[in-house]
Protein backbone atom coordinates (compact mmCIF):
# COMPACT_ATOMS: atom_id res chain seq x y z
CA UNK A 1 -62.08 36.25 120.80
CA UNK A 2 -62.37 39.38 122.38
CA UNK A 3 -59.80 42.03 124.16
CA UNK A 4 -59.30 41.11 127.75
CA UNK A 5 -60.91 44.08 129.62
CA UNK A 6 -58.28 46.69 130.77
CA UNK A 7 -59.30 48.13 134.54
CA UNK A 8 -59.43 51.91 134.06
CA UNK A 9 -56.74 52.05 136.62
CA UNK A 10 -54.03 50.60 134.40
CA UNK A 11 -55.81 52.31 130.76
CA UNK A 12 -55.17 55.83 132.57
CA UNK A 13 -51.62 54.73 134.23
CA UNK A 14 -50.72 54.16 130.30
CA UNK A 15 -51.99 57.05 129.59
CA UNK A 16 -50.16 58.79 131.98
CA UNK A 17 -46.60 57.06 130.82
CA UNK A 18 -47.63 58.04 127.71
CA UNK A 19 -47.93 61.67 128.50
CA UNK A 20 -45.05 61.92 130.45
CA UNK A 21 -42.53 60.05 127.46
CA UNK A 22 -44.52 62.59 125.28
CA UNK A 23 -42.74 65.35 127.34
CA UNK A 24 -39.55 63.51 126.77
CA UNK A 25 -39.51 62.85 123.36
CA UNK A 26 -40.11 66.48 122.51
CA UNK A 27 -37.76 68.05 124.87
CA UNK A 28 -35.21 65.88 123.13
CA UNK A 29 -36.38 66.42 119.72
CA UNK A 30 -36.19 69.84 120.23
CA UNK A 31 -32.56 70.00 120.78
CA UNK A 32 -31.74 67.27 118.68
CA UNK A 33 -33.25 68.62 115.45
CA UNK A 34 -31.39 72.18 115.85
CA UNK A 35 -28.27 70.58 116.75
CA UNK A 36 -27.64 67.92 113.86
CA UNK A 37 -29.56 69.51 111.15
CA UNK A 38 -31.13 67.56 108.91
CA UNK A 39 -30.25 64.49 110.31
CA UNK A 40 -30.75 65.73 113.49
CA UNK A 41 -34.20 66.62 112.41
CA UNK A 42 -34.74 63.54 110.38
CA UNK A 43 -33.78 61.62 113.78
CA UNK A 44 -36.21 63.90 115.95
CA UNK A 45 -39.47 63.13 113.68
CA UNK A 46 -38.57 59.25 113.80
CA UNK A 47 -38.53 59.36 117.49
CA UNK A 48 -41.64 61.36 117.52
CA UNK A 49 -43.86 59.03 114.72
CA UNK A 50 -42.69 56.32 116.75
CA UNK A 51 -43.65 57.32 119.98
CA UNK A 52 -47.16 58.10 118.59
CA UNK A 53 -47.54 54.62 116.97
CA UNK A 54 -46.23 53.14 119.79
CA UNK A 55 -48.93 54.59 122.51
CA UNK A 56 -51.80 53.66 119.42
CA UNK A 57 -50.59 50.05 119.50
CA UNK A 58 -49.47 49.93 123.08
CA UNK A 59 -53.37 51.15 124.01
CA UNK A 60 -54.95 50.40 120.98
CA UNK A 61 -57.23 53.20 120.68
CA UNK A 62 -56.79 56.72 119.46
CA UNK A 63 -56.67 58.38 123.51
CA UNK A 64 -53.15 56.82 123.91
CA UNK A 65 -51.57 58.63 120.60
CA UNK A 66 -53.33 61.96 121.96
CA UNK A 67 -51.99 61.07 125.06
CA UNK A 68 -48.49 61.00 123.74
CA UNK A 69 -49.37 63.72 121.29
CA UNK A 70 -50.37 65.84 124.31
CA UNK A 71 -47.25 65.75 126.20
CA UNK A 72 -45.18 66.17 123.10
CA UNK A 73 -47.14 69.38 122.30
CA UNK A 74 -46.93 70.50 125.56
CA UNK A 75 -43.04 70.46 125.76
CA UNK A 76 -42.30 72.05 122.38
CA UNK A 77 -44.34 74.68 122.69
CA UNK A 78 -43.39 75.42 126.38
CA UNK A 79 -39.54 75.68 124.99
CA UNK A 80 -40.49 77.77 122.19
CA UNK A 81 -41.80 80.26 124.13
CA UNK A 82 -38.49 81.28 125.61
CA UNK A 83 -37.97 83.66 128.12
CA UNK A 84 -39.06 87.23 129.38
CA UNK A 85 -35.13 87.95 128.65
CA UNK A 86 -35.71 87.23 124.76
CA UNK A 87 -33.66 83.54 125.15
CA UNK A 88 -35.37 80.87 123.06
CA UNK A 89 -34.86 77.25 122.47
CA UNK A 90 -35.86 77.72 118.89
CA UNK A 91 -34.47 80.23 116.72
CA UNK A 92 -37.60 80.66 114.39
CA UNK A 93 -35.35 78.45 111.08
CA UNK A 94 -36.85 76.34 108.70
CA UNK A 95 -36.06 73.43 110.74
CA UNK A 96 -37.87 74.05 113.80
CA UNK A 97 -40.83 75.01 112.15
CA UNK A 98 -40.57 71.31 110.11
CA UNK A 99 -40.01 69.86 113.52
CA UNK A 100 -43.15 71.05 114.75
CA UNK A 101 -46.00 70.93 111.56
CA UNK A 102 -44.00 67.73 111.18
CA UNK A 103 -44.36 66.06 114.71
CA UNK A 104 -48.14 67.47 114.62
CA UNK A 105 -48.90 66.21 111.27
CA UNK A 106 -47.52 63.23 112.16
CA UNK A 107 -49.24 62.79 115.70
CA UNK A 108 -52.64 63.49 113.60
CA UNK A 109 -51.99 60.34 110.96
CA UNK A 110 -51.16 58.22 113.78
CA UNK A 111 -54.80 59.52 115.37
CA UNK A 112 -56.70 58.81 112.19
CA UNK A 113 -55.61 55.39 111.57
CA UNK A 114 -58.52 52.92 112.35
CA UNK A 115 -58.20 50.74 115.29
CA UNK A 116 -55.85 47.59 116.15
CA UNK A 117 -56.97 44.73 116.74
CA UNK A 118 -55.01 42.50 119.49
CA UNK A 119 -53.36 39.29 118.17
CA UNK A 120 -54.49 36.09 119.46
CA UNK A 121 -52.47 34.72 122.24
């Protein structure tokens, strides 16, 4: 039996959610893993491998974990830029830089694993 055929509509609406909780699940991590250190940090790469496993099986191809991966890049790296003023999110510590090999390493696993296949209804 084969996958019911997805209009591209509602493939790139998914991939849009998946952007967007991307966004959110790094913004969070990103304060949660300085904040609570390590558990903090433990917490924000559970959220993060989970959201990436979560867009491969919600989509089941590879685009929605970049998807996910995408947004989630996008926000950590937009709040450790900081500011013109020198005011930064991260403070340059050991456990922002695990935070973000971590969530990219982990994003890049979740990429390489082979297709899902649906279950039968």
């Amino acid at each position: 039996m084969s996958d019911p055929v997805v209009p591209p509509g509602v493939r790139y609406a998914w991939y849009g959610a998946l952007f967007v909780l991307g966004l959110l699940v790094g913004t969070a991590g990103s304060l949660v893993q300085a904040a609570w250190l390590p558990a903090g940090l433990l917490l924000a790469l559970l959220a993060s491998g989970g959201l990436f496993y979560g867009g491969l099986r919600a989509t089941g191809t590879q685009v929605g974990v970049a998807a996910a991966g995408g947004g989630w890049l996008v926000a950590v790296m937009l709040l450790s830029l900081g500011r013109p003023e020198g005011d930064g999110l991260f403070g340059g510590g050991v456990g922002e830089l695990l935070f973000l090999f971590g969530g990219m390493a982990l994003a890049v696993m979740c990429v390489t694993l082979p297709r899902l296949s649906r279950p039968a209804p």
